[in-house]
PDB file of N, CA and C in Angstrom:
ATOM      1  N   UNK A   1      25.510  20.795 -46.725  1.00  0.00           N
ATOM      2  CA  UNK A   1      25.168  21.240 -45.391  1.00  0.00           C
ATOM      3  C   UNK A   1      25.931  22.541 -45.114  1.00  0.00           C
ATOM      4  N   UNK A   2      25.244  23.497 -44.385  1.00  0.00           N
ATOM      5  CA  UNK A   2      26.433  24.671 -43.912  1.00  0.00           C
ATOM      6  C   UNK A   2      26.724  24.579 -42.965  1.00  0.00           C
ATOM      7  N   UNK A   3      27.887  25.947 -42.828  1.00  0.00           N
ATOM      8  CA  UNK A   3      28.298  25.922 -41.585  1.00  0.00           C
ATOM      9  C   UNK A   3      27.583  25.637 -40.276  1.00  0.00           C
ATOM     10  N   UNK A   4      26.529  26.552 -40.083  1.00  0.00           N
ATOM     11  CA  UNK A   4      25.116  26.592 -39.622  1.00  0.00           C
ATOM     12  C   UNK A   4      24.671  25.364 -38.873  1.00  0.00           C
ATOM     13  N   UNK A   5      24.720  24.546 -39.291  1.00  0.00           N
ATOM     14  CA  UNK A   5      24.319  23.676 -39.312  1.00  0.00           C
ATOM     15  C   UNK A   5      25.333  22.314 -38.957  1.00  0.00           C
ATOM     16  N   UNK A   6      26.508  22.433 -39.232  1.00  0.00           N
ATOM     17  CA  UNK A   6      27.468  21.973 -39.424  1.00  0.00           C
ATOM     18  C   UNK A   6      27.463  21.851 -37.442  1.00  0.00           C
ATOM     19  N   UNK A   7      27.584  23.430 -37.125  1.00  0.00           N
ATOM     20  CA  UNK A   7      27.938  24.069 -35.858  1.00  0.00           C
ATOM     21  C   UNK A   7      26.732  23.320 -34.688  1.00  0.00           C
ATOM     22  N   UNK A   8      25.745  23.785 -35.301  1.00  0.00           N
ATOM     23  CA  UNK A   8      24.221  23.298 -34.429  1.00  0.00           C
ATOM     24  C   UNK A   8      24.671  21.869 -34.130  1.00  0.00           C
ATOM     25  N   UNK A   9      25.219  20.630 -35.066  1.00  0.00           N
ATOM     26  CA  UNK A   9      24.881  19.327 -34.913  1.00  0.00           C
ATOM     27  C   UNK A   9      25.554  18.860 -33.968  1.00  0.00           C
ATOM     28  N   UNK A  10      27.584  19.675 -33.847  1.00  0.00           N
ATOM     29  CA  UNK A  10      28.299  19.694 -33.052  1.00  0.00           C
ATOM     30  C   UNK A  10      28.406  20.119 -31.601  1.00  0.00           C
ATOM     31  N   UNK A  11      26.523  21.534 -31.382  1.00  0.00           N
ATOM     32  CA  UNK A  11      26.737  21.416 -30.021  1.00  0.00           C
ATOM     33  C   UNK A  11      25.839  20.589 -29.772  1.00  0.00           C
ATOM     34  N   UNK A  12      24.981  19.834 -30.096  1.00  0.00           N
ATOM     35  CA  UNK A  12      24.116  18.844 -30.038  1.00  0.00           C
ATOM     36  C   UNK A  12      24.724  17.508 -29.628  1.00  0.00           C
ATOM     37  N   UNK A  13      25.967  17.242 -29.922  1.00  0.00           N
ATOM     38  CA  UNK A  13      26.763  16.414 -29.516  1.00  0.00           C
ATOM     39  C   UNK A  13      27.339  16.586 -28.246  1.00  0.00           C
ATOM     40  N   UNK A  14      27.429  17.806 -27.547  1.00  0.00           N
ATOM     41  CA  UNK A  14      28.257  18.391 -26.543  1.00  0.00           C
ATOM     42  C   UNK A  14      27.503  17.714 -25.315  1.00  0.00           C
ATOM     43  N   UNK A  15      28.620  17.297 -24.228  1.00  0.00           N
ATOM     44  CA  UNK A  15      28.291  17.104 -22.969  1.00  0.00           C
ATOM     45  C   UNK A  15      28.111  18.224 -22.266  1.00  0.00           C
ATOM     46  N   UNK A  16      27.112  18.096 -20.869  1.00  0.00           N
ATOM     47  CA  UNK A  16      26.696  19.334 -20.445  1.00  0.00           C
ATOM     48  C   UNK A  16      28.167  20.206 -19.622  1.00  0.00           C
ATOM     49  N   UNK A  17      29.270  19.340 -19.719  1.00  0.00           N
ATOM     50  CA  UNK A  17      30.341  20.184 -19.268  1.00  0.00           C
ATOM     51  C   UNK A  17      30.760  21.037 -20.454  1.00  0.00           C
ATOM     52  N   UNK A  18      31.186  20.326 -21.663  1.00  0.00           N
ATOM     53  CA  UNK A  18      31.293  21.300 -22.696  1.00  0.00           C
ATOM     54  C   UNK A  18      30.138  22.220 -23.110  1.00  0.00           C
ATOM     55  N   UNK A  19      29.081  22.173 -23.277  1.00  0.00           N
ATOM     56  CA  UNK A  19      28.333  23.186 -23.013  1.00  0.00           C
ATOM     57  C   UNK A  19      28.566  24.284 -22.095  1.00  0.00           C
ATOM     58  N   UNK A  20      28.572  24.095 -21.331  1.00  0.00           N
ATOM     59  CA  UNK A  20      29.254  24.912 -19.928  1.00  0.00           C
ATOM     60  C   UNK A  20      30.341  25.031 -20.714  1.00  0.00           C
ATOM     61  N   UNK A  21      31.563  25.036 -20.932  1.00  0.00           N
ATOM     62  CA  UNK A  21      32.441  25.643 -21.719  1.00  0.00           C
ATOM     63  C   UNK A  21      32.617  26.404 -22.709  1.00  0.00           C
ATOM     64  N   UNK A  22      31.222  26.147 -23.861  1.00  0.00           N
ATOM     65  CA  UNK A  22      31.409  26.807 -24.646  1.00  0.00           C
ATOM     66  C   UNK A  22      30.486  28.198 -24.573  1.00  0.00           C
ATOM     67  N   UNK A  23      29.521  27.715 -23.684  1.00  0.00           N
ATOM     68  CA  UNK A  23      28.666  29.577 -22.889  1.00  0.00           C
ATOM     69  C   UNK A  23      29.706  30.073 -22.420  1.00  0.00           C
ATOM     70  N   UNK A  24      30.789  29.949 -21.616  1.00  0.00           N
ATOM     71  CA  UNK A  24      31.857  30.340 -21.156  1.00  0.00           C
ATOM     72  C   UNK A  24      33.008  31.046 -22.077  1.00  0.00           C
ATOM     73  N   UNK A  25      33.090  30.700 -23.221  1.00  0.00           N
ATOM     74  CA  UNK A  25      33.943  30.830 -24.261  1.00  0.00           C
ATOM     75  C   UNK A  25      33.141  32.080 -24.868  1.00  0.00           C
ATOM     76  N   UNK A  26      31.763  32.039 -25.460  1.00  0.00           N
ATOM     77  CA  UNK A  26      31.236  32.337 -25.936  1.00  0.00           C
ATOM     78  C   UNK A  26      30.789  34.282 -24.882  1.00  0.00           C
ATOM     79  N   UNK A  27      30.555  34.020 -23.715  1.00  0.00           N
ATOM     80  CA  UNK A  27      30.811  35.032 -23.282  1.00  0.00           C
ATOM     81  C   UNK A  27      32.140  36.017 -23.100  1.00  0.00           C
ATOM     82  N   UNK A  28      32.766  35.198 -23.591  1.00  0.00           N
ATOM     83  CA  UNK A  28      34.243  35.956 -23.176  1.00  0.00           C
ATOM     84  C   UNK A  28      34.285  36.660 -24.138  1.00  0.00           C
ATOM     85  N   UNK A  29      34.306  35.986 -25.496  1.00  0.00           N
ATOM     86  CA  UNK A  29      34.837  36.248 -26.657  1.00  0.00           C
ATOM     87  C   UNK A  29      33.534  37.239 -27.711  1.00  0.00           C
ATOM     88  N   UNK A  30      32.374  37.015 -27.389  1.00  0.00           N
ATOM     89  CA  UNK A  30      30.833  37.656 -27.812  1.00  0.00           C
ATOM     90  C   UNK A  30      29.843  37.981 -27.286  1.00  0.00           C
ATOM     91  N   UNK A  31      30.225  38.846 -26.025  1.00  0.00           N
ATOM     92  CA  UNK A  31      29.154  39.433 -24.861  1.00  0.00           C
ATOM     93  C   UNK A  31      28.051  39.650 -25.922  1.00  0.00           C
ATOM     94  N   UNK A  32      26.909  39.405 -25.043  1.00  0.00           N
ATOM     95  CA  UNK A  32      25.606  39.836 -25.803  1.00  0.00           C
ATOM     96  C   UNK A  32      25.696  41.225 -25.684  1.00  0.00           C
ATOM     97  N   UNK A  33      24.333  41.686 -26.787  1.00  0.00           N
ATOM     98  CA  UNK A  33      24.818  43.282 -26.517  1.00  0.00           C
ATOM     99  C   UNK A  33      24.315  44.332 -24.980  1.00  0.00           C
ATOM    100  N   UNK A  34      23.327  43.379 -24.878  1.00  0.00           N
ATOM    101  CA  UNK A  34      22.813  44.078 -23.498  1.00  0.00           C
ATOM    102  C   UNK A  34      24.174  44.186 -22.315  1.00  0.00           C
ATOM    103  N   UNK A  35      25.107  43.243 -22.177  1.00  0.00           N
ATOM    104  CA  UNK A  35      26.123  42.752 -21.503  1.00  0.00           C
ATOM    105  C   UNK A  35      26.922  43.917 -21.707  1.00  0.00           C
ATOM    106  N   UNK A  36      27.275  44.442 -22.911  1.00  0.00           N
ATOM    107  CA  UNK A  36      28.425  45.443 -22.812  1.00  0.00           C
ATOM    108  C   UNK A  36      27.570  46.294 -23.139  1.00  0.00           C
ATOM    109  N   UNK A  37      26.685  46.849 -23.101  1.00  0.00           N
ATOM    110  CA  UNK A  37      26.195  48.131 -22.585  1.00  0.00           C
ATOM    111  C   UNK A  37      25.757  48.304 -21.619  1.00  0.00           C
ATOM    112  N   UNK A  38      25.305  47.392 -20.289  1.00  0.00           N
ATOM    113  CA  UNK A  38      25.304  47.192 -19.314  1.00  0.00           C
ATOM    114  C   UNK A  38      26.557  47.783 -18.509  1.00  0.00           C
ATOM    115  N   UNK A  39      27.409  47.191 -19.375  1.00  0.00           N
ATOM    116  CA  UNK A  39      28.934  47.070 -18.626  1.00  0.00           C
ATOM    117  C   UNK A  39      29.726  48.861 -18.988  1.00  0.00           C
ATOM    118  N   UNK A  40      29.304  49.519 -20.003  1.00  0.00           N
ATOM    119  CA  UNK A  40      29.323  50.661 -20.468  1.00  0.00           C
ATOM    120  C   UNK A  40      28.787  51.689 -19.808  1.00  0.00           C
ATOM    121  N   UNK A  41      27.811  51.538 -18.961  1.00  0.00           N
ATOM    122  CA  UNK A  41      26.834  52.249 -18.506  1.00  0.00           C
ATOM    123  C   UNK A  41      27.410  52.493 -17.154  1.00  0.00           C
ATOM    124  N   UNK A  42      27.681  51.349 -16.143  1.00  0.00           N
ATOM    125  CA  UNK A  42      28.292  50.759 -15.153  1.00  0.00           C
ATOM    126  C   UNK A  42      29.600  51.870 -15.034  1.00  0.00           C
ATOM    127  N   UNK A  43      30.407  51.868 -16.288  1.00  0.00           N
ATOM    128  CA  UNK A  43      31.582  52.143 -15.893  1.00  0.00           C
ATOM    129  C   UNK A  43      31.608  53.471 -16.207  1.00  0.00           C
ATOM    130  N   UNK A  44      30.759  53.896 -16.509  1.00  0.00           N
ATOM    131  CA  UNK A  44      30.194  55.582 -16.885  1.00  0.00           C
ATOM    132  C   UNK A  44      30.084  56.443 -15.275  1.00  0.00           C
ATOM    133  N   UNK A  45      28.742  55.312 -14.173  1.00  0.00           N
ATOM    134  CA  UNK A  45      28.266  55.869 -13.757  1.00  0.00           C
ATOM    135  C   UNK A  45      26.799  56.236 -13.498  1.00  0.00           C
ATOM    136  N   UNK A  46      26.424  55.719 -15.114  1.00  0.00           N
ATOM    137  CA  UNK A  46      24.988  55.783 -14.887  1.00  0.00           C
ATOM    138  C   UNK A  46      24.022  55.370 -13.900  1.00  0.00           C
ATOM    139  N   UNK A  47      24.479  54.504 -13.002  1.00  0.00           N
ATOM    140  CA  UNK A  47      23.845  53.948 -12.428  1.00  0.00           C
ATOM    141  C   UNK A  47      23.971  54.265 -11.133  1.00  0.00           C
ATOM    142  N   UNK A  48      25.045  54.957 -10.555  1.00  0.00           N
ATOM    143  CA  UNK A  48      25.941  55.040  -9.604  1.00  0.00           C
ATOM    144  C   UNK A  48      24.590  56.089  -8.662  1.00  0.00           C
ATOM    145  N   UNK A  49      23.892  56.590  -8.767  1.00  0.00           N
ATOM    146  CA  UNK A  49      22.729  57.101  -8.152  1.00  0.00           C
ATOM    147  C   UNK A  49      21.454  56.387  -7.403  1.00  0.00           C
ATOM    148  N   UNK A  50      21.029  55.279  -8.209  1.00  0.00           N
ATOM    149  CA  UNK A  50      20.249  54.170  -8.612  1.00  0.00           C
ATOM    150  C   UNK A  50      20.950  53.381  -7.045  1.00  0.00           C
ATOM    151  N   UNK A  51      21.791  53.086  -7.666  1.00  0.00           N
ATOM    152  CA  UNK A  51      22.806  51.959  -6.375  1.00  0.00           C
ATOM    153  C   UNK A  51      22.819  52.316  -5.477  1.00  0.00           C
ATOM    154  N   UNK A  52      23.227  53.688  -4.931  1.00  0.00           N
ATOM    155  CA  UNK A  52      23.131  54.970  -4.032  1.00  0.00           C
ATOM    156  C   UNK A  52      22.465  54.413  -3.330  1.00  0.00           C
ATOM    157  N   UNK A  53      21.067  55.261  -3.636  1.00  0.00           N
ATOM    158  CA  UNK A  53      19.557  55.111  -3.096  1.00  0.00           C
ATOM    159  C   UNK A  53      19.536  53.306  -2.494  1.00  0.00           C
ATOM    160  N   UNK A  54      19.648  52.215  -3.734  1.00  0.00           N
ATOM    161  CA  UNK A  54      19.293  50.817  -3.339  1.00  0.00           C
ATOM    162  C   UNK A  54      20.216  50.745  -1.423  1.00  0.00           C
ATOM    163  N   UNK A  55      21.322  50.896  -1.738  1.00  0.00           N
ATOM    164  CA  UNK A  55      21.798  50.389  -0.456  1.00  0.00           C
ATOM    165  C   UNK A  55      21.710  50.983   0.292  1.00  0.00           C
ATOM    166  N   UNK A  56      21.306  52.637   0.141  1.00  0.00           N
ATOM    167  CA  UNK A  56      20.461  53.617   1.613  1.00  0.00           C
ATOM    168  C   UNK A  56      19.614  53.050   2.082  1.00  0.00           C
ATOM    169  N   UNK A  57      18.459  52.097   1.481  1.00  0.00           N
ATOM    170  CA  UNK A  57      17.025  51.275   1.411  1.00  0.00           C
ATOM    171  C   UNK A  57      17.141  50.567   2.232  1.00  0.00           C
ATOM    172  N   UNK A  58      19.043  49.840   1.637  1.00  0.00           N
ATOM    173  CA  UNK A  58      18.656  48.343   2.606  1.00  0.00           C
ATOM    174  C   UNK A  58      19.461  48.521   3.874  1.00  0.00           C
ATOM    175  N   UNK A  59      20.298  49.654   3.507  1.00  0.00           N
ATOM    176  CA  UNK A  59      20.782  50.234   5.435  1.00  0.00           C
ATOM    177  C   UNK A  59      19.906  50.232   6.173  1.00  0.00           C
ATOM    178  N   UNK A  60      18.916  50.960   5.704  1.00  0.00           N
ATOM    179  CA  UNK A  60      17.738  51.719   6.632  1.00  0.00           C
ATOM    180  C   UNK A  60      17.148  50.807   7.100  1.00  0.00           C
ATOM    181  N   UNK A  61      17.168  49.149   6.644  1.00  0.00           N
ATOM    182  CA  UNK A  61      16.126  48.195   6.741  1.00  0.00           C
ATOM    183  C   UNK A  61      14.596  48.141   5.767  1.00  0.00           C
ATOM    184  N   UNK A  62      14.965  48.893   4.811  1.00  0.00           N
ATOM    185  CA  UNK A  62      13.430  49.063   4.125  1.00  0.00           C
ATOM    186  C   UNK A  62      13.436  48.186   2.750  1.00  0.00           C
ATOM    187  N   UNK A  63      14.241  47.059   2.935  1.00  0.00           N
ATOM    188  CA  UNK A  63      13.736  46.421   1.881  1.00  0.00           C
ATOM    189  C   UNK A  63      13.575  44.735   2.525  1.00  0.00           C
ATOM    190  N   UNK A  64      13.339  43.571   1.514  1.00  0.00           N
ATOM    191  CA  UNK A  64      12.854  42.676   1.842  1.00  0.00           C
ATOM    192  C   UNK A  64      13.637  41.496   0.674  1.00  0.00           C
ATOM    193  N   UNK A  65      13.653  40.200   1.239  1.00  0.00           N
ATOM    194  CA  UNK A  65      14.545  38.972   0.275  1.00  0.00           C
ATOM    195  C   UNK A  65      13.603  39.166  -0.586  1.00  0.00           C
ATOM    196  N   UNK A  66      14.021  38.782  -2.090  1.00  0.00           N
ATOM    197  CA  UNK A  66      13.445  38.226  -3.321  1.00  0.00           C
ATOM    198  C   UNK A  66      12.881  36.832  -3.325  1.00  0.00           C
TER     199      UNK A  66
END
């Protein structure tokens, strides 16, 4: 058997709190990649225009709940 597999059977065993722990773990330690380029982008600025505009929108009253 591999690791692989080894790993799969063990979260298969997991209660939904450890589950919840180990997404938790698992983000800390292995952001997906969208996550830290998200987070790259963010701390650049890129976005800082984008955001601007969004909360001029919802000052003004021109937007609506999701």
């Amino acid at each position: 058997m591999s690791t692989v597999e080894e790993i799969e059977r063990a979260i298969n065993s997991l209660t939904p709190e450890q589950i919840e722990q180990l997404y938790q773990w698992l983000d800390e330690h292995h952001p997906q990649r969208a996550d830290v380029r998200l987070a790259s982008d963010l701390a650049a600025g890129r976005f800082d225009d984008r955001i601007s505009r969004a909360l001029d929108e919802y000052e003004a009253g021109r937007t609506r709940p999701l």
